[in-house]
C-alpha atoms as a PDB file:
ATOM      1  CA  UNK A   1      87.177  94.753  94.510  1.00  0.00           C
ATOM      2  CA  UNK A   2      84.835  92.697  96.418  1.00  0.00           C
ATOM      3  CA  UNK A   3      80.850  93.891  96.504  1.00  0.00           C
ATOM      4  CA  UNK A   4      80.392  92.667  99.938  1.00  0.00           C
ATOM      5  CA  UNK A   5      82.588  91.744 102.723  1.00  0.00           C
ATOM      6  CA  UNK A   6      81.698  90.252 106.386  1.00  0.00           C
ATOM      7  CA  UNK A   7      83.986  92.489 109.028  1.00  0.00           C
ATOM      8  CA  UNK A   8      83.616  91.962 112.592  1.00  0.00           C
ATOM      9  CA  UNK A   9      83.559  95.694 114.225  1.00  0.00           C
ATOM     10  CA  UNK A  10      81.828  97.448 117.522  1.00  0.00           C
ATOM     11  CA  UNK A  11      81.873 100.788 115.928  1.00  0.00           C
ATOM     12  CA  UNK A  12      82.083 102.607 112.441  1.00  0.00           C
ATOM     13  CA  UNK A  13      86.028 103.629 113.329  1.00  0.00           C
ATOM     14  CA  UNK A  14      86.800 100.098 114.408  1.00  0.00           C
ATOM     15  CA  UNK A  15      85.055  98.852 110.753  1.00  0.00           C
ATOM     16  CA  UNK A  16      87.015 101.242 108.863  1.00  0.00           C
ATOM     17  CA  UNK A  17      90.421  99.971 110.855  1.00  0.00           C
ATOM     18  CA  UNK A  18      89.506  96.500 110.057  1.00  0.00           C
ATOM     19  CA  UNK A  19      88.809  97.004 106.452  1.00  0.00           C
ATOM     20  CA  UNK A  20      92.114  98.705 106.072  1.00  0.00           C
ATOM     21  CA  UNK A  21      93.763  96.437 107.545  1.00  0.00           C
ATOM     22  CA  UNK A  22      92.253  93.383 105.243  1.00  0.00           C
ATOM     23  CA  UNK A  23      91.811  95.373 102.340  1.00  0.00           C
ATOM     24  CA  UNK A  24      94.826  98.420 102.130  1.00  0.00           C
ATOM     25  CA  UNK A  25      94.501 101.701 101.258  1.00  0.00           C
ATOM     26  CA  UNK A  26      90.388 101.587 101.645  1.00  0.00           C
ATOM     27  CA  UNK A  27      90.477 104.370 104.912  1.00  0.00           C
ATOM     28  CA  UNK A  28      91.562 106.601 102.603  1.00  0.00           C
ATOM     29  CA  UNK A  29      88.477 106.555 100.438  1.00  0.00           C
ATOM     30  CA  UNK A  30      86.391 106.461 103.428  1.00  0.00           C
ATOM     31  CA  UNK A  31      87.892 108.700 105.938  1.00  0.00           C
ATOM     32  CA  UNK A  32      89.721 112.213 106.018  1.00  0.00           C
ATOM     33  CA  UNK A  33      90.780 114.638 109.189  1.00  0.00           C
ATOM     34  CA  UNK A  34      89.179 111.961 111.348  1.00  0.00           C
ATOM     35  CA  UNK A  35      85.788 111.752 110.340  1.00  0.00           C
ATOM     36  CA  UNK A  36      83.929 110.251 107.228  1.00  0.00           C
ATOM     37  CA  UNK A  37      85.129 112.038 103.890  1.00  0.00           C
ATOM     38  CA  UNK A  38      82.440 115.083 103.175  1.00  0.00           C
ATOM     39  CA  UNK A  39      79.959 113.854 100.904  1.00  0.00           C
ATOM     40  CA  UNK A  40      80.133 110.464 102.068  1.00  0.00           C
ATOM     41  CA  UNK A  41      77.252 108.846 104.171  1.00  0.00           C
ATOM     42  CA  UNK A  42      77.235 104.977 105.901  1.00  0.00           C
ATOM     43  CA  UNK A  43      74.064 103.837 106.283  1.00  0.00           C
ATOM     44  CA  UNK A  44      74.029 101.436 109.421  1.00  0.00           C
ATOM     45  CA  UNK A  45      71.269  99.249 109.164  1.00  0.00           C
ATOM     46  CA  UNK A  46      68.808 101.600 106.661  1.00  0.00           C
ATOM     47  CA  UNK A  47      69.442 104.846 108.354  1.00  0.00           C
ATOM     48  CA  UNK A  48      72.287 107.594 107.515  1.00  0.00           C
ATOM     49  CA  UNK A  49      74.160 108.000 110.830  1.00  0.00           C
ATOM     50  CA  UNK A  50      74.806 111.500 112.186  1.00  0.00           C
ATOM     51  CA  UNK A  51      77.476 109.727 114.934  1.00  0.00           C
ATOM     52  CA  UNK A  52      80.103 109.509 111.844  1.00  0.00           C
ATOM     53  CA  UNK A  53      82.945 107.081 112.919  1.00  0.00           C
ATOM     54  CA  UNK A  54      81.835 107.032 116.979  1.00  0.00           C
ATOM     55  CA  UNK A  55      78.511 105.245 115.716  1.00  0.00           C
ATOM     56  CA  UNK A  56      77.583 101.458 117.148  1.00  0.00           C
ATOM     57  CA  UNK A  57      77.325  98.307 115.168  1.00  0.00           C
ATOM     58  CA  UNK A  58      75.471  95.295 116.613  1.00  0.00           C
ATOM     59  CA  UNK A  59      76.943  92.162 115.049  1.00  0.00           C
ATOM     60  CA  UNK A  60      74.806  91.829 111.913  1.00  0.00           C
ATOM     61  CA  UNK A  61      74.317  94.693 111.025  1.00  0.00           C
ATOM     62  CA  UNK A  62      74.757  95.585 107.446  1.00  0.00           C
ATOM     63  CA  UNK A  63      77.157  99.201 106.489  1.00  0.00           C
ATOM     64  CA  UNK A  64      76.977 100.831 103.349  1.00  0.00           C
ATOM     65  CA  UNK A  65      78.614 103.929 102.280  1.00  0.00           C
ATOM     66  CA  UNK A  66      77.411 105.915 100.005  1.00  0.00           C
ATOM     67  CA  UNK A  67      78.266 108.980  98.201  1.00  0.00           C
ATOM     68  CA  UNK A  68      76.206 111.866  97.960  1.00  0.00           C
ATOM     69  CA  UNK A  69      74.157 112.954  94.743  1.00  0.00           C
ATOM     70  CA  UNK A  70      74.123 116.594  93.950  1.00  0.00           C
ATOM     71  CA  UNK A  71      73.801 118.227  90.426  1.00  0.00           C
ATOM     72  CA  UNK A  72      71.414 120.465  89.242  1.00  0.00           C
END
Protein backbone atom coordinates (compact mmCIF):
# COMPACT_ATOMS: atom_id res chain seq x y z
CA UNK A 1 0.00 0.00 0.00
CA UNK A 2 0.68 3.56 -0.50
CA UNK A 3 2.97 5.50 2.38
CA UNK A 4 1.12 8.65 1.95
CA UNK A 5 -2.10 9.64 0.50
CA UNK A 6 -3.76 13.31 0.06
CA UNK A 7 -7.68 12.86 1.33
CA UNK A 8 -9.85 15.75 1.49
CA UNK A 9 -11.86 15.39 5.01
CA UNK A 10 -13.48 17.98 7.77
CA UNK A 11 -13.17 15.49 10.49
CA UNK A 12 -11.26 12.21 11.54
CA UNK A 13 -14.75 10.05 10.76
CA UNK A 14 -15.18 11.78 7.44
CA UNK A 15 -11.13 10.81 6.67
CA UNK A 16 -11.65 7.36 7.63
CA UNK A 17 -15.02 7.22 5.22
CA UNK A 18 -13.02 8.63 2.48
CA UNK A 19 -10.11 6.35 2.78
CA UNK A 20 -12.43 3.42 2.72
CA UNK A 21 -14.03 4.39 0.16
CA UNK A 22 -10.67 4.95 -2.14
CA UNK A 23 -8.78 2.39 -0.56
CA UNK A 24 -11.35 -0.80 0.73
CA UNK A 25 -11.30 -2.55 3.65
CA UNK A 26 -8.83 0.22 5.47
CA UNK A 27 -11.87 1.28 8.31
CA UNK A 28 -11.48 -1.87 9.48
CA UNK A 29 -7.89 -1.51 10.57
CA UNK A 30 -8.61 1.84 11.82
CA UNK A 31 -11.92 1.76 13.43
CA UNK A 32 -14.03 -0.71 15.70
CA UNK A 33 -17.56 -0.15 17.76
CA UNK A 34 -17.40 3.40 16.41
CA UNK A 35 -14.39 4.81 17.64
CA UNK A 36 -10.59 4.38 16.77
CA UNK A 37 -9.44 0.63 17.36
CA UNK A 38 -7.87 0.49 21.18
CA UNK A 39 -4.33 0.91 20.94
CA UNK A 40 -4.46 2.99 18.02
CA UNK A 41 -3.67 6.82 18.18
CA UNK A 42 -3.97 9.61 15.00
CA UNK A 43 -1.87 12.23 15.49
CA UNK A 44 -3.51 15.40 13.79
CA UNK A 45 -0.98 17.77 13.09
CA UNK A 46 1.87 16.54 15.96
CA UNK A 47 -0.53 16.01 18.75
CA UNK A 48 -2.47 12.61 19.77
CA UNK A 49 -6.16 13.61 19.70
CA UNK A 50 -8.39 12.73 22.66
CA UNK A 51 -11.69 13.76 20.23
CA UNK A 52 -11.17 10.15 18.45
CA UNK A 53 -13.24 10.19 15.15
CA UNK A 54 -15.38 13.68 16.14
CA UNK A 55 -11.86 15.52 15.92
CA UNK A 56 -11.36 18.61 13.19
CA UNK A 57 -9.03 18.69 10.27
CA UNK A 58 -8.12 22.02 8.65
CA UNK A 59 -7.24 21.35 5.02
CA UNK A 60 -3.51 20.59 5.30
CA UNK A 61 -3.24 19.10 7.93
CA UNK A 62 -1.19 16.00 8.05
CA UNK A 63 -2.96 12.43 10.02
CA UNK A 64 -0.99 9.70 11.14
CA UNK A 65 -2.05 6.72 12.98
CA UNK A 66 -0.11 5.05 14.99
CA UNK A 67 -0.12 2.04 17.07
CA UNK A 68 0.72 1.92 20.52
CA UNK A 69 4.11 0.48 21.99
CA UNK A 70 3.83 -1.54 25.11
CA UNK A 71 6.16 -4.45 26.25
CA UNK A 72 8.05 -4.76 29.15
Amino acid sequence: GAERVEVPAKTLRELVDNLEAAHPGTREHLVEDDRLKPGLAAIVGHVATRRGLLQKLDSDTEVHFITAISGG
